[in-house]
N, C-alpha and C. Protein backbone atom coordinates (compact mmCIF):
# COMPACT_ATOMS: atom_id res chain seq x y z
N UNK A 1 126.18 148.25 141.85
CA UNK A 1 126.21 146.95 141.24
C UNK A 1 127.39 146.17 141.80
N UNK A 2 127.47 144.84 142.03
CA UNK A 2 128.22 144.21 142.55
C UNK A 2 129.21 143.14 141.13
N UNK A 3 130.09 142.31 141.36
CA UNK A 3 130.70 142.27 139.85
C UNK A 3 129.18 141.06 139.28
N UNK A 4 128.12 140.67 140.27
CA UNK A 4 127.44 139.87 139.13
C UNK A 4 126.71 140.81 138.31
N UNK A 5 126.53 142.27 138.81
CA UNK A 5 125.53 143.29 137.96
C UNK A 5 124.22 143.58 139.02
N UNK A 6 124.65 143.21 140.09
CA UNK A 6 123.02 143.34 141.28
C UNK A 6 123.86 145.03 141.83
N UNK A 7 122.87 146.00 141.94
CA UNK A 7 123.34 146.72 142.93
C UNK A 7 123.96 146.43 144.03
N UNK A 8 124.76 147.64 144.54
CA UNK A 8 125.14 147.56 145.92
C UNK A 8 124.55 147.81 147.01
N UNK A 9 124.64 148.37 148.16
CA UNK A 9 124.30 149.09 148.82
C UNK A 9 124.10 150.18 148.96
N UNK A 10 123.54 151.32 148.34
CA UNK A 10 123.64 152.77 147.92
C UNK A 10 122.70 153.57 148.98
N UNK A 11 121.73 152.85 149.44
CA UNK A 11 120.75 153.41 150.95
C UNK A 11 121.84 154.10 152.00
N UNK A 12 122.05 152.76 152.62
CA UNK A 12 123.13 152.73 153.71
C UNK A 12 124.75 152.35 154.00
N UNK A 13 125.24 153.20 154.29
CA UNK A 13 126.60 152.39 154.31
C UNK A 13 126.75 151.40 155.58
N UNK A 14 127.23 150.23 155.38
CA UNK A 14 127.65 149.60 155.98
C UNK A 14 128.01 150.04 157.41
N UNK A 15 127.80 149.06 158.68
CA UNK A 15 127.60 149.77 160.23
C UNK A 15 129.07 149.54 160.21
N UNK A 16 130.26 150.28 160.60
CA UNK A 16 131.55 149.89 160.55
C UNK A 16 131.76 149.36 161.88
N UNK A 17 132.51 148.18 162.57
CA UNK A 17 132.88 147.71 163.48
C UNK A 17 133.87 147.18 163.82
N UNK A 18 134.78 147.45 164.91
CA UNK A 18 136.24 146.65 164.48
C UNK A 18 136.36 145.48 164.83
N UNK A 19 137.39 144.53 163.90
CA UNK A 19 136.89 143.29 164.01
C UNK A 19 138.30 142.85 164.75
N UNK A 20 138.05 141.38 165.27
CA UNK A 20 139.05 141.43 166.51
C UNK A 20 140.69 141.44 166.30
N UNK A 21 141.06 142.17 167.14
CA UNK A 21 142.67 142.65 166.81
C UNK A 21 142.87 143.73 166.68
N UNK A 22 141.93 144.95 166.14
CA UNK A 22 141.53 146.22 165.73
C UNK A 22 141.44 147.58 166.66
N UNK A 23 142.10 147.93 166.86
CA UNK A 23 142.33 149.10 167.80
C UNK A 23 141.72 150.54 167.03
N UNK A 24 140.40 151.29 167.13
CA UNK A 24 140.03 152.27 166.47
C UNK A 24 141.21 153.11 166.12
N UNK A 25 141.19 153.84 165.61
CA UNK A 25 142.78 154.91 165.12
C UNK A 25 142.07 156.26 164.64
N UNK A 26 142.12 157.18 165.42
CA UNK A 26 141.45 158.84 164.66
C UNK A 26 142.67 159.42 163.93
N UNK A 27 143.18 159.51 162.83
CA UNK A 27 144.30 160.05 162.03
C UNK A 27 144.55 161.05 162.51
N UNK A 28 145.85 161.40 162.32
CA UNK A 28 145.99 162.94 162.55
C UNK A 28 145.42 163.92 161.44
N UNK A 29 144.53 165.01 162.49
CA UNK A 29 144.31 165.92 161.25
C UNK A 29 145.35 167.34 161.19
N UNK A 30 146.23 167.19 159.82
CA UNK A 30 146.96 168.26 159.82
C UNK A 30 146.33 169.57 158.85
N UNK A 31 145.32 168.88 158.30
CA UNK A 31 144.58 170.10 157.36
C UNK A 31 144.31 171.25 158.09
N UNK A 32 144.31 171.11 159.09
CA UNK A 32 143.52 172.49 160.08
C UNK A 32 142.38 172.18 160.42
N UNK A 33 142.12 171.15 160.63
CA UNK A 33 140.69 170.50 161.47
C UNK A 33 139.24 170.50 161.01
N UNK A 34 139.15 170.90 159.80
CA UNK A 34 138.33 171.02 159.18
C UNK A 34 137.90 169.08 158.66
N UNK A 35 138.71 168.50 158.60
CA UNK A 35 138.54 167.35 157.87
C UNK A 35 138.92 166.85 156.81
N UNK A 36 139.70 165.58 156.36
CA UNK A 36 140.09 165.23 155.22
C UNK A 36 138.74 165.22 154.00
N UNK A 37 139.03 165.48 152.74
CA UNK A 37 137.92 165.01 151.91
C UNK A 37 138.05 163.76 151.86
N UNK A 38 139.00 162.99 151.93
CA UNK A 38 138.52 161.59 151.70
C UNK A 38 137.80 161.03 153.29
N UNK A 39 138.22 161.06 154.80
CA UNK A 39 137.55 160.69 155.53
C UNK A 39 137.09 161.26 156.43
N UNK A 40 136.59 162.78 155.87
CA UNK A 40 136.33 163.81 157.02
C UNK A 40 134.57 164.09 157.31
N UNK A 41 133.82 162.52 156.34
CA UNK A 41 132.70 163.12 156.56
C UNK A 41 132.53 161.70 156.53
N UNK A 42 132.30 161.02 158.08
CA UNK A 42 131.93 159.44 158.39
C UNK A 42 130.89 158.99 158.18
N UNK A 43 129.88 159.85 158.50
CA UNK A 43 128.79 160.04 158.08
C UNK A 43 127.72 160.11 156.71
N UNK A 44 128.46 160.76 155.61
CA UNK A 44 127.34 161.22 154.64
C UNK A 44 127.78 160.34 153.57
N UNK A 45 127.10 160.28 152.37
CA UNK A 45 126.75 159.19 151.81
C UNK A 45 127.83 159.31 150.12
N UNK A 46 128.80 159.95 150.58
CA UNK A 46 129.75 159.46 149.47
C UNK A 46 130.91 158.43 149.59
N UNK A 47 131.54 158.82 150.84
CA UNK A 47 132.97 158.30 150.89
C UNK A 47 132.67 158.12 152.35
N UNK A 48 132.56 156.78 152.99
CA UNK A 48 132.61 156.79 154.25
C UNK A 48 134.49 155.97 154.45
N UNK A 49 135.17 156.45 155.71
CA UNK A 49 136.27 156.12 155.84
C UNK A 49 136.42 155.74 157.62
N UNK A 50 136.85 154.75 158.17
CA UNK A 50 136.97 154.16 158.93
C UNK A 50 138.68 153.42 159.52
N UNK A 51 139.26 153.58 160.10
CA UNK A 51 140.88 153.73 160.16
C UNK A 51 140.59 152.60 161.61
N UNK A 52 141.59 152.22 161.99
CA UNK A 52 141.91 151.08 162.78
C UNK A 52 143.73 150.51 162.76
N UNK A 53 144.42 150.27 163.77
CA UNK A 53 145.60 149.38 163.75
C UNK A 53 145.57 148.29 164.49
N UNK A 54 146.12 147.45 163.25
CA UNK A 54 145.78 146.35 163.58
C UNK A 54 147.02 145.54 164.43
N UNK A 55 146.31 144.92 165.45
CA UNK A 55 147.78 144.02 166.44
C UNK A 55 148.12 143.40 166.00
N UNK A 56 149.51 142.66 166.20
CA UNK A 56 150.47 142.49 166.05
C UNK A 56 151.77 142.50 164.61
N UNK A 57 150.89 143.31 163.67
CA UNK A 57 151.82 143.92 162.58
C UNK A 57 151.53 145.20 162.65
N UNK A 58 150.80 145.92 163.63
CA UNK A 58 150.84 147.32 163.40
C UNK A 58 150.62 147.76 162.47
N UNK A 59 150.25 147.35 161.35
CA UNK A 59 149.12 147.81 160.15
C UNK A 59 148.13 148.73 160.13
N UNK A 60 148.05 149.54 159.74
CA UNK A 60 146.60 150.17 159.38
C UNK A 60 145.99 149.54 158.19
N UNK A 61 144.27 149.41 159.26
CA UNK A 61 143.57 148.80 158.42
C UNK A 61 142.06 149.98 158.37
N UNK A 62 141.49 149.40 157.78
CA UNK A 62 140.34 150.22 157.72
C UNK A 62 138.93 149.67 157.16
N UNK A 63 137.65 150.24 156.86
CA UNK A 63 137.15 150.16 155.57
C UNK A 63 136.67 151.33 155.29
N UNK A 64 136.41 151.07 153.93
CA UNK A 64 135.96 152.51 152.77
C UNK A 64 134.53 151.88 152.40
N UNK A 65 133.20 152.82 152.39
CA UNK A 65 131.90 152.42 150.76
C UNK A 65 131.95 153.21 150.90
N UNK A 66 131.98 153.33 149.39
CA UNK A 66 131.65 153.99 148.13
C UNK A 66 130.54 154.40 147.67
N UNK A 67 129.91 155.38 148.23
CA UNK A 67 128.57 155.95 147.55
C UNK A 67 128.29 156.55 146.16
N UNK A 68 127.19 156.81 146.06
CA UNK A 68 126.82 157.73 144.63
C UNK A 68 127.94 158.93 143.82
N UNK A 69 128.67 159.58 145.01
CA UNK A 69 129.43 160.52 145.81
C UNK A 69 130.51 160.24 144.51
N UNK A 70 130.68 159.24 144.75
CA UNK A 70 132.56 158.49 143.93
C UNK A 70 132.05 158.13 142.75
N UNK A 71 130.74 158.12 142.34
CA UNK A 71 130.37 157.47 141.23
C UNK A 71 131.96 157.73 139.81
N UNK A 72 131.86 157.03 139.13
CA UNK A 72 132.73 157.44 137.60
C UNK A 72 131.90 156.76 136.61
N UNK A 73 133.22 155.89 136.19
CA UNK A 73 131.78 154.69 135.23
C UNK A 73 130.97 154.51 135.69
N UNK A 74 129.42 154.37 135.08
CA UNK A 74 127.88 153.88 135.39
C UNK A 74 128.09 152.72 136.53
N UNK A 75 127.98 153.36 137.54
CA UNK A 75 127.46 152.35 138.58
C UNK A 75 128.71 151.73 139.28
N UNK A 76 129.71 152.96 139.03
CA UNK A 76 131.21 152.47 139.72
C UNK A 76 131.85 153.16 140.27
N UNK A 77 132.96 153.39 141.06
CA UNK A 77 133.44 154.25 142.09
C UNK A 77 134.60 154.81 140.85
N UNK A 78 134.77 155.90 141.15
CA UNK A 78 135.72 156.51 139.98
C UNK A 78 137.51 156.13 141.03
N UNK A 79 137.91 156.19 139.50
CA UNK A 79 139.70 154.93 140.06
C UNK A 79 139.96 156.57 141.23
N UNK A 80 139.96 157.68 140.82
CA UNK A 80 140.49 158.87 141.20
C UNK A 80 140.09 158.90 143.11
N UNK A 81 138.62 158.25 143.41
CA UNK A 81 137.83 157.80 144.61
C UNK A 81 139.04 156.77 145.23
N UNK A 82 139.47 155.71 144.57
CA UNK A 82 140.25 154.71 145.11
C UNK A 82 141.32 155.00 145.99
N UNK A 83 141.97 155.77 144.65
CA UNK A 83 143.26 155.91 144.65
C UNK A 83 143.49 157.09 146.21
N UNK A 84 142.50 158.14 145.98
CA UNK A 84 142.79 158.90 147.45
C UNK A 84 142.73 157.79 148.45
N UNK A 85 141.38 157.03 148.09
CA UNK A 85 141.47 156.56 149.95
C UNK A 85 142.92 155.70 150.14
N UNK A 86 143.54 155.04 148.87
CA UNK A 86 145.25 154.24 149.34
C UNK A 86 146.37 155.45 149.71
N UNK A 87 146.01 156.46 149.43
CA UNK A 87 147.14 157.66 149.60
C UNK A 87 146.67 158.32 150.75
N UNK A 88 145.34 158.48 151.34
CA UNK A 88 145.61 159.06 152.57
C UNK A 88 145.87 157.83 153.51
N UNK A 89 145.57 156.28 153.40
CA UNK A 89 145.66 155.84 154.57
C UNK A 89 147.55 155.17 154.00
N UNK A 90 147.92 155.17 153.15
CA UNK A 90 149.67 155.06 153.57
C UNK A 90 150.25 156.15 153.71
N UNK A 91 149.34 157.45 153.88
CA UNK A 91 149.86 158.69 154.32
C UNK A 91 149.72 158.40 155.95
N UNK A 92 148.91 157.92 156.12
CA UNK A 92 147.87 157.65 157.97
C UNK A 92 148.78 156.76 158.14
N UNK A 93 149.32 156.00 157.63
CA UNK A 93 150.39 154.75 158.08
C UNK A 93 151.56 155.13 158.32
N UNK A 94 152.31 156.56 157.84
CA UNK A 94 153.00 156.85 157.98
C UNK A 94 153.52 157.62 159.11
N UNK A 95 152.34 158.27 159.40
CA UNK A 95 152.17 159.46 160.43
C UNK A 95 152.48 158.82 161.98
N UNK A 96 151.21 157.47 161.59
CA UNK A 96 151.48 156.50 163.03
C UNK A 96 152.26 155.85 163.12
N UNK A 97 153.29 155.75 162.49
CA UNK A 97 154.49 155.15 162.87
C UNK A 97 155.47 156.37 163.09
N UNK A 98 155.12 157.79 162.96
CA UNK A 98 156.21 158.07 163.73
C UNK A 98 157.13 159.48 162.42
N UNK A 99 156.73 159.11 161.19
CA UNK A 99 157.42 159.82 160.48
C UNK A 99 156.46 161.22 159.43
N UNK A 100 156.88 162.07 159.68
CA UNK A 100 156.11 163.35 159.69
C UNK A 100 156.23 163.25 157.67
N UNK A 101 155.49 162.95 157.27
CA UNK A 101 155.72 162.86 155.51
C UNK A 101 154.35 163.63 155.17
N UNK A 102 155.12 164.04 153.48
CA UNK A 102 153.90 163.94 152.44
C UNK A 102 154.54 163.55 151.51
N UNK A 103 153.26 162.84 150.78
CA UNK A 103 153.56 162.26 149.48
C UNK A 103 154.22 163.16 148.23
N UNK A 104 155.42 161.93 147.28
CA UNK A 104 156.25 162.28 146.50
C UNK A 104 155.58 162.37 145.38
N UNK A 105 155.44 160.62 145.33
CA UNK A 105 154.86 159.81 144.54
C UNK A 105 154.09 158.84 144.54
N UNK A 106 152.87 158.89 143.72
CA UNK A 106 151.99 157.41 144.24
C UNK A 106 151.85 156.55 142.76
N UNK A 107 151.90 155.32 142.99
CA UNK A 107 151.76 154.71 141.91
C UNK A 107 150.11 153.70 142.31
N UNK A 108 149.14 153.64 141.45
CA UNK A 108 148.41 152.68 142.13
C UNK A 108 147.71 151.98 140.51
N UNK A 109 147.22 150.68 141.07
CA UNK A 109 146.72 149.76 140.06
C UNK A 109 145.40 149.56 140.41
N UNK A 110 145.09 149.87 139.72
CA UNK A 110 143.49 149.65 139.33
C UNK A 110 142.71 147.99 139.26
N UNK A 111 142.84 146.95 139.35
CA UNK A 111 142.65 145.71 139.38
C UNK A 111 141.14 145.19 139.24
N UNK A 112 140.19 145.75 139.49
CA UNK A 112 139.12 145.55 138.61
C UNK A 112 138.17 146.69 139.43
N UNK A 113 137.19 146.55 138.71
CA UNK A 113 136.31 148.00 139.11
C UNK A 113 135.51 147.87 140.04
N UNK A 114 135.41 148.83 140.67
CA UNK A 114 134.63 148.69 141.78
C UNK A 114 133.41 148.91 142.17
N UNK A 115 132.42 148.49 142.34
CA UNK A 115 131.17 148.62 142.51
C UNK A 115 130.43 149.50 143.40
N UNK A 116 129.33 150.75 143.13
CA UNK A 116 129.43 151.57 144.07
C UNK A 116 128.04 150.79 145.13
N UNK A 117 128.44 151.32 146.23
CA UNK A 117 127.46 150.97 147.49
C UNK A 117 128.43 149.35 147.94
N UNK A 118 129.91 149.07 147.53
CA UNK A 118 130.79 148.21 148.08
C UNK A 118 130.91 148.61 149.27
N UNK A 119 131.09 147.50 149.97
CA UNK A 119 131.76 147.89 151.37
C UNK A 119 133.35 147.12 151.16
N UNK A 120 134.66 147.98 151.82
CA UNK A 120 135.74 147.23 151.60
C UNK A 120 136.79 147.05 152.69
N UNK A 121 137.54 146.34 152.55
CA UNK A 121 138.50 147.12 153.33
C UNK A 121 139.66 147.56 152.98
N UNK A 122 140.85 147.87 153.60
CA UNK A 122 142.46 148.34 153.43
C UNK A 122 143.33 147.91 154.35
N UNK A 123 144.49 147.77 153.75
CA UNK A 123 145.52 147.24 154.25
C UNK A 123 146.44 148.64 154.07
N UNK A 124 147.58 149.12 154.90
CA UNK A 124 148.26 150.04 154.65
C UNK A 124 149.49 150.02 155.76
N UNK A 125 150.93 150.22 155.06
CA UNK A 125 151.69 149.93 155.80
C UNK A 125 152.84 150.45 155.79
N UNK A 126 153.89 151.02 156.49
CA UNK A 126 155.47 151.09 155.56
C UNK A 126 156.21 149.95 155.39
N UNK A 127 156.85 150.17 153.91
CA UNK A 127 157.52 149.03 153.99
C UNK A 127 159.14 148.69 154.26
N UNK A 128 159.65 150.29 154.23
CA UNK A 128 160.68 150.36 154.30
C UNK A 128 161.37 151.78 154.16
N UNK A 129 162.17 152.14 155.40
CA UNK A 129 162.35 153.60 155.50
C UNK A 129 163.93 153.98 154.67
N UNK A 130 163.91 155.30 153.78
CA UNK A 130 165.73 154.96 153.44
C UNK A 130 166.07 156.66 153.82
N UNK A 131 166.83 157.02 155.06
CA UNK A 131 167.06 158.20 155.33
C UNK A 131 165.91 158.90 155.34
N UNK A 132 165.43 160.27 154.63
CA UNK A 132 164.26 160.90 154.58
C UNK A 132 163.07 159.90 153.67
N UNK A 133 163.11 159.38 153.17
CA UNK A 133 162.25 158.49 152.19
C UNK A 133 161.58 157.44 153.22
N UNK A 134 160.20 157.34 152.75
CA UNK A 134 159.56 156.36 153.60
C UNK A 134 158.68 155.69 152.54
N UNK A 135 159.09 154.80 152.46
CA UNK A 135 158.02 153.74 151.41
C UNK A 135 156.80 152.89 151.48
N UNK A 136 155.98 153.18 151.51
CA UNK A 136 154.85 152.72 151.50
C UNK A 136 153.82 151.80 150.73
N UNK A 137 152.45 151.09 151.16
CA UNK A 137 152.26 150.31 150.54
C UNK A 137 150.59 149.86 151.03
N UNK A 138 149.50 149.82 150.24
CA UNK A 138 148.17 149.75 150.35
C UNK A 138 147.68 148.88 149.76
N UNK A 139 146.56 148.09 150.03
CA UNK A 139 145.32 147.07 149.06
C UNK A 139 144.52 147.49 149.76
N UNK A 140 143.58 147.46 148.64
CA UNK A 140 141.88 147.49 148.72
C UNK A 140 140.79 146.79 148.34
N UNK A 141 140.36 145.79 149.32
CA UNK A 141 139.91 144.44 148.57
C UNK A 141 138.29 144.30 149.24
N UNK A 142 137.27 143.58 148.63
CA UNK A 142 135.92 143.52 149.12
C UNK A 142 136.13 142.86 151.12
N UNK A 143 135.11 143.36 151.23
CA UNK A 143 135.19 143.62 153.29
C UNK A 143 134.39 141.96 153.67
N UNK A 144 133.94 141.18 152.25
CA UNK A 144 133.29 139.84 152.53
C UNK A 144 134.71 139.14 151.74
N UNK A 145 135.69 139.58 151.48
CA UNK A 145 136.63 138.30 150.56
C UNK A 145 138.47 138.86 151.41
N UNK A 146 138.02 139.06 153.10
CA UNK A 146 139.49 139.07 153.40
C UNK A 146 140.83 138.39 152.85
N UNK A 147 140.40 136.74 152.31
CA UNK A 147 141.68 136.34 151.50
C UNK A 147 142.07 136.74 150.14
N UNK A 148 141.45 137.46 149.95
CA UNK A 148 141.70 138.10 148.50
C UNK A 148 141.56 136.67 147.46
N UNK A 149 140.23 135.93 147.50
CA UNK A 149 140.06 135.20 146.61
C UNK A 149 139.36 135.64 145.06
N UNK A 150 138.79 136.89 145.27
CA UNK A 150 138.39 137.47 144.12
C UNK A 150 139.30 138.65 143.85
N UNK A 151 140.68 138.85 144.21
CA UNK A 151 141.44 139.73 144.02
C UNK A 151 141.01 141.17 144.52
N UNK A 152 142.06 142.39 144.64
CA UNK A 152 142.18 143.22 145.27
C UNK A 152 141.29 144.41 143.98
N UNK A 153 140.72 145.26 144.43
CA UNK A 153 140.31 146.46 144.04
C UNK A 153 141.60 147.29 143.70
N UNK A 154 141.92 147.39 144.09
CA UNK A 154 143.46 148.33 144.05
C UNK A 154 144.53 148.06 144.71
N UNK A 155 145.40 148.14 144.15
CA UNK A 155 146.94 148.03 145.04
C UNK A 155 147.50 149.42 144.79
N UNK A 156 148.67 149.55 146.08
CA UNK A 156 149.08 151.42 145.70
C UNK A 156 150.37 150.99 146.41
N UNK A 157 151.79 151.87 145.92
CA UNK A 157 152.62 152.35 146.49
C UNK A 157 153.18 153.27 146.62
N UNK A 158 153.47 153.36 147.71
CA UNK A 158 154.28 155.17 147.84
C UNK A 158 155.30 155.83 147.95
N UNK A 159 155.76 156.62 147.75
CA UNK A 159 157.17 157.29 148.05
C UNK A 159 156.60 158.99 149.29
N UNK A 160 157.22 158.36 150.35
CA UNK A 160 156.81 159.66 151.21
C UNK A 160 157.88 160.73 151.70
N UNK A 161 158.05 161.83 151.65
CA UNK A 161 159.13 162.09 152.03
C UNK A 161 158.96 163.09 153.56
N UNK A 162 160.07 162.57 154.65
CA UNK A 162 159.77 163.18 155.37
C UNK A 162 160.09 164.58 155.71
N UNK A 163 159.40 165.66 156.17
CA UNK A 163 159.65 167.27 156.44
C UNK A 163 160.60 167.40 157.23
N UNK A 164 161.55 168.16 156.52
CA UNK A 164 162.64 169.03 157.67
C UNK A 164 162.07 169.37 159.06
N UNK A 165 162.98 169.74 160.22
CA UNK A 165 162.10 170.24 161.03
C UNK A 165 161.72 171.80 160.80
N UNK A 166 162.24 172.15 160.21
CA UNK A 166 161.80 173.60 159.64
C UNK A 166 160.39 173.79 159.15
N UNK A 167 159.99 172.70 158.08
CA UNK A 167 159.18 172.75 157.60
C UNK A 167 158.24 172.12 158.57
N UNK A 168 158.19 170.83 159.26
CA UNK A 168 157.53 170.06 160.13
C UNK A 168 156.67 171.17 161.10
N UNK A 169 157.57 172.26 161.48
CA UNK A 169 157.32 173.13 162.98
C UNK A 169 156.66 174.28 162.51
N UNK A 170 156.72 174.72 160.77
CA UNK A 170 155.83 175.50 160.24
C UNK A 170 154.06 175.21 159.92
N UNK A 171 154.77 173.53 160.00
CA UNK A 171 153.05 173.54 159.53
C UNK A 171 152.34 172.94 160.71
N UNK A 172 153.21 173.00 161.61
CA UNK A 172 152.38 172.49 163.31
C UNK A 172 151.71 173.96 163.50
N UNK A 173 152.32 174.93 163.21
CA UNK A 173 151.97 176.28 163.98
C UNK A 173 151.44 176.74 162.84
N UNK A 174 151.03 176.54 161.91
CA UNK A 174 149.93 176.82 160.84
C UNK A 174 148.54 176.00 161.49
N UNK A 175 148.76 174.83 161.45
CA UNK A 175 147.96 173.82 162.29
C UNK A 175 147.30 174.28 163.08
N UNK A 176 147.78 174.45 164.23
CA UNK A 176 147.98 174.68 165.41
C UNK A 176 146.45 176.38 165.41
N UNK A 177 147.20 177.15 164.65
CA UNK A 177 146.46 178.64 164.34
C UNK A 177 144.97 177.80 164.01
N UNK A 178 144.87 177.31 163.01
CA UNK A 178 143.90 176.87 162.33
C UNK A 178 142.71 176.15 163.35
N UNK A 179 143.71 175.83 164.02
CA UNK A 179 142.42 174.66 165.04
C UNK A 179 142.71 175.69 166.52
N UNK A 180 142.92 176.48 166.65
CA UNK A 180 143.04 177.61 167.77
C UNK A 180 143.79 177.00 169.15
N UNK A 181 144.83 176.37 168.88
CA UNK A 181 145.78 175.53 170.08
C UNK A 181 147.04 175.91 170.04
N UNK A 182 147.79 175.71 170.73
CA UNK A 182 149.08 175.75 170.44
C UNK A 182 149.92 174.90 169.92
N UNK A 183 151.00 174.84 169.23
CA UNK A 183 151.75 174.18 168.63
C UNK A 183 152.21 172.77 169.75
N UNK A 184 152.45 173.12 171.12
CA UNK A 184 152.89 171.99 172.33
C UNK A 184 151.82 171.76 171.85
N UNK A 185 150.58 172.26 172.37
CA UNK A 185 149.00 171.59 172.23
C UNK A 185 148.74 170.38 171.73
N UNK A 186 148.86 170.91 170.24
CA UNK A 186 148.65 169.48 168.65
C UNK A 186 149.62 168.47 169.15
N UNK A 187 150.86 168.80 169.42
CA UNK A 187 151.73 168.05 169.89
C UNK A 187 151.49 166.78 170.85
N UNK A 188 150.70 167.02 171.76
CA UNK A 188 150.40 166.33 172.70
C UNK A 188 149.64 166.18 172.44
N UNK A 189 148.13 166.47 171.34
CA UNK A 189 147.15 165.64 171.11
C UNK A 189 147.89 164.55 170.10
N UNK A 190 148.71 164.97 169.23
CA UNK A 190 148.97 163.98 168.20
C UNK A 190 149.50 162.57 168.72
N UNK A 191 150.29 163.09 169.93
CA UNK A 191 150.87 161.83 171.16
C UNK A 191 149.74 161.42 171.53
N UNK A 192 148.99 161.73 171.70
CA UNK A 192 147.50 161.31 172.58
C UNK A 192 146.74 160.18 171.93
N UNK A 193 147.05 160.67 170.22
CA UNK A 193 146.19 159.86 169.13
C UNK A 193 147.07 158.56 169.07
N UNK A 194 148.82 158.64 169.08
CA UNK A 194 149.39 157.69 169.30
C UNK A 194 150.33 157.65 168.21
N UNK A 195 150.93 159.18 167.66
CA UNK A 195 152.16 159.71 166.91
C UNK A 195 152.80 159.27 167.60
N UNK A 196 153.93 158.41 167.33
CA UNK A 196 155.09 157.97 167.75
C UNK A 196 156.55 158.98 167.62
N UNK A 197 156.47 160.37 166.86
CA UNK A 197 157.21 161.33 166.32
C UNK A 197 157.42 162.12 167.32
């Protein structure tokens, strides 16, 4: 349903395409290659996720629909659906700029509900680094109302903190095992993807 009460799109998700300025972006996968749950399945008909940086603010942008998949309230994407996709992509925002984090803390606002079979997009960014702390910051607004004239689906902010190298070089070579490469390996794919770290 859309906010007049018409369904969404629940057949098909939306053909994703980048729109101009948009540089595709494949996230880093540190799970062990298996795939994120929020955008590890582009394809199937719950959570489609789509990543992009955008020129000249270096933004990650993206879009998300919301299938049957996310349902919560009757005929709505559950807030819990939202809220991952703003925490992995200011997690994805973080990574591509360079700073090896996981999340502390997320705070996110709910701003009106979202309709399932929406198509949307995201904004995701840091906003400001303090020593190990990296602060972050997401919207999620309909993919037909870029000026945010009907307001945002969600807003999110983050507190990321970045890994020792102790910890950083444990979970490369956990990684690393997992996806059968070597630790240089990931390394140089993650440079490849366009880790700045």
């Amino acid at each position: 349903m859309d906010d007049a009460g018409k369904p969404g799109n629940l057949e098909a998700a939306p053909r994703v395409v980048a729109e101009a300025g948009w540089t595709p972006v494949e996230p880093l996968r540190i799970e062990g290659g298996r795939g994120s749950f929020v955008s590890g399945d582009p394809e199937g008909d719950t959570l489609r996720v789509a990543y992009f940086q955008r020129q000249g603010d270096g933004h990650l942008v993206g879009r998300a629909w919301f299938g049957l998949g996310t349902q919560g309230p009757p005929g709505h994407a559950h807030g819990g659906s939202t809220a991952a996709v703003l925490d992995e992509a200011m997690g994805a925002a973080a990574w591509q700029a360079g700073h090896a984090v996981v999340a502390v803390n997320l705070d996110v606002d709910l701003m009106r509900m979202l309709p399932l079979g929406t198509d949307t997009r995201f904004d995701a960014w840091v906003e400001r680094v303090d020593g190990r702390k990296v602060y972050c910051r997401a919207r999620l607004f309909g993919a037909d109302d870029p000026a945010g004239e009907k307001g945002d689906f969600a807003r999110a902010s983050g507190l990321f903190l970045t890994l020792s190298e102790e910890r950083f070089h444990a979970l490369l070579d956990h990684v690393a095992r997992a996806m059968g490469t070597t630790p240089q390996g990931l390394r140089e794919e993650m440079h490849r993807r366009g880790w700045k770290g």
